[in-house]
Protein backbone atom coordinates (compact mmCIF):
# COMPACT_ATOMS: atom_id res chain seq x y z
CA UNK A 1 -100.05 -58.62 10.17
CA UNK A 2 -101.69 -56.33 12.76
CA UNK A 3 -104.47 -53.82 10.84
CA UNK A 4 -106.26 -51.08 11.93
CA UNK A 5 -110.08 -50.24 10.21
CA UNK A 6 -111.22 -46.51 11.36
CA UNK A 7 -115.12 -46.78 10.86
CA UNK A 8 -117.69 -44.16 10.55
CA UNK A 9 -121.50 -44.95 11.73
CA UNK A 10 -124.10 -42.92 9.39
CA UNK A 11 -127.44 -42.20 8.97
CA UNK A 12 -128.48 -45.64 6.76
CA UNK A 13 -128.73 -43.82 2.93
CA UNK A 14 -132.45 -44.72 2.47
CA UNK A 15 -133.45 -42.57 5.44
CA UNK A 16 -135.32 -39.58 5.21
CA UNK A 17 -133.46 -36.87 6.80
CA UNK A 18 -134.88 -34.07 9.24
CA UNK A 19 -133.06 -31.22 10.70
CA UNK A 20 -132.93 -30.90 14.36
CA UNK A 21 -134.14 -27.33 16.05
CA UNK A 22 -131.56 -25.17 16.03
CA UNK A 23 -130.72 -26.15 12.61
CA UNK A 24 -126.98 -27.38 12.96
CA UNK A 25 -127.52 -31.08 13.52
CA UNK A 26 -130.52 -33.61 11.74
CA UNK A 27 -132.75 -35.02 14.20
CA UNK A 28 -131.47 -38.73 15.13
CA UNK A 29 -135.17 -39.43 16.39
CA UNK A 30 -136.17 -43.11 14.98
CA UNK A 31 -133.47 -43.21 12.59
CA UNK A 32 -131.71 -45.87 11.29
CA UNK A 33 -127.29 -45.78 11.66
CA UNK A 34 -125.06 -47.94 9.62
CA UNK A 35 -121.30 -48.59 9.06
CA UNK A 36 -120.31 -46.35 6.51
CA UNK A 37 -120.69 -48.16 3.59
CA UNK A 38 -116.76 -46.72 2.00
CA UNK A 39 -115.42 -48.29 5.27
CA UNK A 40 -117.20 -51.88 4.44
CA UNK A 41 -114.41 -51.93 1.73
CA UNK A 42 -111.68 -50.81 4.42
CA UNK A 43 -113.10 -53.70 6.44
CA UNK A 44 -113.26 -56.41 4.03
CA UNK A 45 -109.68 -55.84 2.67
CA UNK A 46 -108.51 -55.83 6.53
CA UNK A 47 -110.15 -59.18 6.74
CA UNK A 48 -108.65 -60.47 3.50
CA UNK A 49 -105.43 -59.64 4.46
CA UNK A 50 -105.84 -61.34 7.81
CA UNK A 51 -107.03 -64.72 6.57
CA UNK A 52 -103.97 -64.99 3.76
CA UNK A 53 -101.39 -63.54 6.57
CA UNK A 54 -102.72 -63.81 10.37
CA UNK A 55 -102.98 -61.16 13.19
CA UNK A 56 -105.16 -59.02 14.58
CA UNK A 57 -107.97 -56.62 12.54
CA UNK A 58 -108.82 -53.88 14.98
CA UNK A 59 -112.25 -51.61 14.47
CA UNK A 60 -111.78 -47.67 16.04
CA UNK A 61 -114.88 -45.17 16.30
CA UNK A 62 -115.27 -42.02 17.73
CA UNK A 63 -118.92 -41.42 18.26
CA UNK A 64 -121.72 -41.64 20.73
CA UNK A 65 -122.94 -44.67 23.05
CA UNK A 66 -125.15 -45.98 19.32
CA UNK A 67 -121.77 -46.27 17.47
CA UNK A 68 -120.98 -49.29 19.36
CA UNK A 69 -123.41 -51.51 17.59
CA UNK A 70 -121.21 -50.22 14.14
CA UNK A 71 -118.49 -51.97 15.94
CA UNK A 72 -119.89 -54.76 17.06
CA UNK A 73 -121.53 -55.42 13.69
CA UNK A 74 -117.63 -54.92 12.02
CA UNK A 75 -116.86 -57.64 14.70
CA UNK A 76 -119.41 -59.97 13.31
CA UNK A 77 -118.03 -60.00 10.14
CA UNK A 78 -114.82 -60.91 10.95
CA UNK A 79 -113.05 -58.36 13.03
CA UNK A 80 -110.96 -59.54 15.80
CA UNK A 81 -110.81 -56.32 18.37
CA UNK A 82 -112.56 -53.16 18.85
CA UNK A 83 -112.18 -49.65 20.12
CA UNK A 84 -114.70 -47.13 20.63
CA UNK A 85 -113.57 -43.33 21.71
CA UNK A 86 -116.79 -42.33 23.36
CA UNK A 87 -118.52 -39.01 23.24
CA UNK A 88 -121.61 -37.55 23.21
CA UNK A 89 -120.84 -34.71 20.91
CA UNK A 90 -118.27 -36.25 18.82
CA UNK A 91 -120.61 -34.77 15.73
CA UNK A 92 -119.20 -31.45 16.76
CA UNK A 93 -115.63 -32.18 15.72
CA UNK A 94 -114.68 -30.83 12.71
CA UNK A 95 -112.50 -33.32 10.44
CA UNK A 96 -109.09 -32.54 12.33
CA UNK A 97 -110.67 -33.22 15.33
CA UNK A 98 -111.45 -36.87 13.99
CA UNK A 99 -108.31 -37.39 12.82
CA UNK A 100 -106.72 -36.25 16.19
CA UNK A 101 -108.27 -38.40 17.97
CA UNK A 102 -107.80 -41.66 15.73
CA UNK A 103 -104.13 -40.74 15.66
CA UNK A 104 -104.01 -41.07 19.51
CA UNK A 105 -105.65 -44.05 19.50
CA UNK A 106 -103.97 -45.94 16.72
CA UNK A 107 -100.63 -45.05 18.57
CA UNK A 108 -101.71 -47.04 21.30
CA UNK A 109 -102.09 -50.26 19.33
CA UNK A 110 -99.67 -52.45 17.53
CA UNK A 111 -100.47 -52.16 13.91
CA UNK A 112 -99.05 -52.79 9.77
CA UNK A 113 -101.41 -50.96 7.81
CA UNK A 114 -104.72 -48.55 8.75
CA UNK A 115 -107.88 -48.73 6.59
CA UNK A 116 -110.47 -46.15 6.38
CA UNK A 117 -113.26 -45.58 3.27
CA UNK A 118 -112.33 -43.02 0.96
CA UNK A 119 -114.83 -40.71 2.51
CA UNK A 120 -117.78 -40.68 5.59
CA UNK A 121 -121.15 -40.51 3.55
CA UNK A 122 -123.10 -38.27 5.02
CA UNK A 123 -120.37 -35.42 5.40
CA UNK A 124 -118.52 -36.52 2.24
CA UNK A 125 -115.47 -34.35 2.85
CA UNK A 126 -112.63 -37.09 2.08
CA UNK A 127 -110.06 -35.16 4.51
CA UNK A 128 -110.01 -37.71 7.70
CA UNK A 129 -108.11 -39.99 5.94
CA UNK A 130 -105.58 -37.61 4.63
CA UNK A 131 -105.12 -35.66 8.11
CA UNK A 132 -104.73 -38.98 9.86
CA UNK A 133 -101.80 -40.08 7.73
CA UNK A 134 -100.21 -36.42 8.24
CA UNK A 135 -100.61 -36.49 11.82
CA UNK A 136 -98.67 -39.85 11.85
CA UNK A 137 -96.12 -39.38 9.34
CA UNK A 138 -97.25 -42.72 7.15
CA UNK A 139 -97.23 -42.77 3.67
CA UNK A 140 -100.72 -42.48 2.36
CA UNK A 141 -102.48 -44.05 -0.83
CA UNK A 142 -105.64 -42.79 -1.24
CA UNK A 143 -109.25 -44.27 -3.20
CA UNK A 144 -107.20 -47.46 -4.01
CA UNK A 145 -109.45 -49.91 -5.96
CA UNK A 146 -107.11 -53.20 -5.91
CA UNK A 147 -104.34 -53.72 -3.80
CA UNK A 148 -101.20 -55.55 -2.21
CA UNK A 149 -99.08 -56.20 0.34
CA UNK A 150 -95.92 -57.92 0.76
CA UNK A 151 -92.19 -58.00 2.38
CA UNK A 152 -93.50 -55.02 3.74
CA UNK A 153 -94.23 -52.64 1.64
CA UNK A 154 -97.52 -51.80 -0.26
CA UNK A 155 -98.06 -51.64 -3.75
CA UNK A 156 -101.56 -50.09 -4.71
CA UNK A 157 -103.80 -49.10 -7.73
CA UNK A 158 -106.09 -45.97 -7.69
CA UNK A 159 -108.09 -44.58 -11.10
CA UNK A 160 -107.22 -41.35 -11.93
CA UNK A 161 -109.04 -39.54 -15.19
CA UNK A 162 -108.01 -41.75 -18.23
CA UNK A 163 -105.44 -43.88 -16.69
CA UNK A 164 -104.64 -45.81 -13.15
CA UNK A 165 -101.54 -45.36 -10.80
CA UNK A 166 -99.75 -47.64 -9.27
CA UNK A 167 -98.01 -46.82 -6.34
CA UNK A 168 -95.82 -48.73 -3.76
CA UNK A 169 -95.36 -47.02 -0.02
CA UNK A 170 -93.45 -48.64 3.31
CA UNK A 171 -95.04 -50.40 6.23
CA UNK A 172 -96.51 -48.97 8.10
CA UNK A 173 -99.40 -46.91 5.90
CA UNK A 174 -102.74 -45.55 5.77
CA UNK A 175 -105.15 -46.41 3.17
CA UNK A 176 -108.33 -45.03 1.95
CA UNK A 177 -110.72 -47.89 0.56
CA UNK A 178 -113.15 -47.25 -2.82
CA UNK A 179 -115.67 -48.85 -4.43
CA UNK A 180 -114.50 -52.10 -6.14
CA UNK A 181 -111.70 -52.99 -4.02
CA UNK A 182 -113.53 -56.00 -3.03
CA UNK A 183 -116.44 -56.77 -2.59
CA UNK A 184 -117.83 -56.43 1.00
CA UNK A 185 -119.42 -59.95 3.02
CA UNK A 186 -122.25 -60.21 5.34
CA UNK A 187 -122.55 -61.04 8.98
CA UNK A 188 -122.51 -64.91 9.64
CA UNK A 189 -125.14 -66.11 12.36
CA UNK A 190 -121.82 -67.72 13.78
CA UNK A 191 -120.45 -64.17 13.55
CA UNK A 192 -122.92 -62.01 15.19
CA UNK A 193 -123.26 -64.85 18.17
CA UNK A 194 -119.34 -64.54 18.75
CA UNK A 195 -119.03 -60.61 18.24
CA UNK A 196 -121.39 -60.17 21.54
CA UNK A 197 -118.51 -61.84 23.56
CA UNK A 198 -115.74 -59.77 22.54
CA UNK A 199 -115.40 -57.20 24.30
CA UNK A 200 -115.18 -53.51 23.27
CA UNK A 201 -112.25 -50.94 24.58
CA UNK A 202 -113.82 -48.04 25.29
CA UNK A 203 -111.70 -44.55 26.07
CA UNK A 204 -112.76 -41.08 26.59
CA UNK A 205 -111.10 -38.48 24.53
CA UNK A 206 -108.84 -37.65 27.89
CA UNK A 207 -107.98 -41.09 28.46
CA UNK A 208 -105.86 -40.58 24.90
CA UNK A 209 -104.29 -37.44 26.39
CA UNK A 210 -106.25 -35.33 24.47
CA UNK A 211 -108.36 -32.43 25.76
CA UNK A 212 -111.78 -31.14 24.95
CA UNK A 213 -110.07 -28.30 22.76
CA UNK A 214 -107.59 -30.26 20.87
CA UNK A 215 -110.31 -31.68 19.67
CA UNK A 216 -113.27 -29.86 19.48
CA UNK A 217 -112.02 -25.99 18.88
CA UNK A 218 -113.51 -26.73 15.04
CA UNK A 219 -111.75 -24.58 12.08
CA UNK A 220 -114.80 -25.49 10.23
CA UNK A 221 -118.13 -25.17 11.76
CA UNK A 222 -121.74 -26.42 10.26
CA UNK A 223 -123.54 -22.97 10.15
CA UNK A 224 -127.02 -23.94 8.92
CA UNK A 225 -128.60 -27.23 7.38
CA UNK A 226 -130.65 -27.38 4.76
CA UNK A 227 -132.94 -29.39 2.96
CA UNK A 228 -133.17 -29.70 -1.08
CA UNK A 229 -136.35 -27.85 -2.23
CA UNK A 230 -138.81 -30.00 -3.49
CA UNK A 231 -139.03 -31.35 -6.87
CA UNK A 232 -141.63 -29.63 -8.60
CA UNK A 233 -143.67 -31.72 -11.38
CA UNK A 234 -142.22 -32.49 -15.08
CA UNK A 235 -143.71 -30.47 -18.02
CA UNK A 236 -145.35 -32.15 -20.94
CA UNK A 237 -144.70 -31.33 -24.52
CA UNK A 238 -148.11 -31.86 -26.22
CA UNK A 239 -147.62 -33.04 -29.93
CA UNK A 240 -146.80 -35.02 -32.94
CA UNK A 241 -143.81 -32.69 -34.39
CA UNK A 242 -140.61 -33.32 -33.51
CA UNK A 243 -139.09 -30.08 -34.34
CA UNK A 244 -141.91 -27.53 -33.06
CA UNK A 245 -141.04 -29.71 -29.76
CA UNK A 246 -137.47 -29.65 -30.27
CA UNK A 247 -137.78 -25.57 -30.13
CA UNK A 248 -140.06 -25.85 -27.19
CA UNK A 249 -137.44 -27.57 -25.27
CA UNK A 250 -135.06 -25.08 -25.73
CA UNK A 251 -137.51 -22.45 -25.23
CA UNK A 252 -138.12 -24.11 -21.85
CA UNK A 253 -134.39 -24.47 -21.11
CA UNK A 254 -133.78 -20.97 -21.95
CA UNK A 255 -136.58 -18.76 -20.67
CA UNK A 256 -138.19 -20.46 -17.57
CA UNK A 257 -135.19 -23.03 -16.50
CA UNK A 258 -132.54 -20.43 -16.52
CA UNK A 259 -130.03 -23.25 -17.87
CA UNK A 260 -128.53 -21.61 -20.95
C-alpha cells in the first residue's frame, strides 16, 4: 500500500511571534519551524499502515528552501520518499493554491490513501484538506480519530457533538488526521542517520504544469496581522464576605468588563 502524507512546516507553538514590516507576514528572523504537529498524526498512521501492509510512505511540501528539513525529519521517522514543491513565496498562496499544487503533485505518484492533519496550526483554516480531495475526486473523511483499512476500502471514525460516525469510503481517499488517532513516535538515531541519504524530489510549481497564477491569484488575501493586546493585571477582591464579594464580581463583570 502506496501512501501519500501532505505536511505543513510551522512556526514551533512555543515561539514568540513578531510581525514582519509591512505587516502581512511575521518575521521568520531566529525562529524556530516544525512539522505541523496535526500532520505528525497523518504521518504516524501512514507509517502504521506501512509496517502491517508494505509500500511506499511518501512526504509532499510546498514551502521555501527551510521546509526541507520538515521533510527530512518525516523521513527520519519512518518515511520512505519525499517531495518538496519549492518556492520562495509559497506563504502567499491562499488555501486553493495549496491544494492545487498538492493535487498536481500527488497525480504524479502512485498512491492508496493521502494523509494530511486536520488543519495547518498557525493558519488554522481546515480547508486544504477538503479542496485537495475535491480537486481529485476522492472520497474524503475528515478529523478521523481511529481508523481502518482493508480489501480496499476505508472504514473510519470521527467525533461529532454527542456521538461518533463511522464511515467507510473506496480506495483511493484523502484523510484528515486528529488528535488521538495514534499516538505520534520520535526520530530514531538510526533514523535521522538514514533520512540524510535519501534523497529529496524537488519540483518547481511549473515543473507540475502549473503557473504562477493558478496558484498564487489568492481569493483570500492576509490584509493586516495583528498581535493580541496585552494582558493587563488581575483585580483583587479585598475581604472576608463572601457575598459583598460575590456582588463585586458582578459589579466588575458588568460595569468595567463589558461582559454582561
Amino acid at each position: 500500500m502506496n501512501t501519500l502524507v501532505c505536511i505543513a512546516q510551522v512556526p514551533d507553538t512555543e515561539s514568540r511571534i513578531k510581525i514582519a514590516a509591512g505587516g502581512r507576514h511575521i518575521d521568520e528572523a531566529g525562529l524556530k519551524f516544525i512539522v505541523s504537529p496535526y500532520d505528525e498524526f497523518a504521518l504516524e498512521e501512514a507509517i502504521r499502515l506501512k509496517e502491517k501492509n508494505g509500500g511506499d510512505v511518501t512526504v509532499i511540501t510546498f514551502g521555501p528552501e527551510r521546509a526541507a528539513q520538515a521533510l527530512r525529519e518525516c523521513l527520519a521517522r519512518g518515511a520512505t520518499k519525499a517531495m518538496h514543491v519549492k518556492a520562495d513565496n509559497a506563504a502567499d498562496a491562499d488555501s486553493l493554491g495549496v491544494a492545487k499544487v498538492l493535487a498536481a503533485a500527488i497525480q504524479s505518484q502512485p498512491h492508496d490513501l493521502v494523509f494530511l492533519g486536520k488543519q495547518g496550526v498557525g493558519t488554522d483554516n481546515a480547508l486544504v484538506g477538503p479542496m485537495l480531495a475535491e480537486l481529485l475526486g476522492y472520497p474524503q473523511v475528515n478529523v478521523v480519530t481511529h481508523m481502518e483499512v482493508a480489501d480496499g476500502k476505508l472504514t473510519a471514525h470521527r467525533e461529532i457533538e454527542g456521538a461518533e460516525e463511522i464511515i467507510e469510503a473506496a480506495l483511493p481517499a484523502v484523510v484528515t488526521a486528529q488528535k488521538g488517532l495514534n499516538d505520534p513516535r520520535y526520530a530514531s538515531l538510526k533514523g535521522i542517520m538514514a533520512a540524510k541519504k535519501v534523497p529529496i524530489d524537488t519540483k518547481s510549481v511549473a515543473d507540475l504544469g502549473l503557473s504562477d497564477a493558478d496558484v498564487f491569484n489568492a481569493r483570500v488575501v492576509v490584509a493586516k496581522l495583528e498581535l493580541p493586546p496585552e494582558k493587563s493585571g488581575g483585580k483583587k477582591i479585598e475581604g472576608g464576605d463572601a457575598a459583598a464579594a460575590a456582588r463585586q464580581i458582578i459589579d466588575y463583570i458588568r460595569g468595567e468588563a463589558k461582559a454582561l
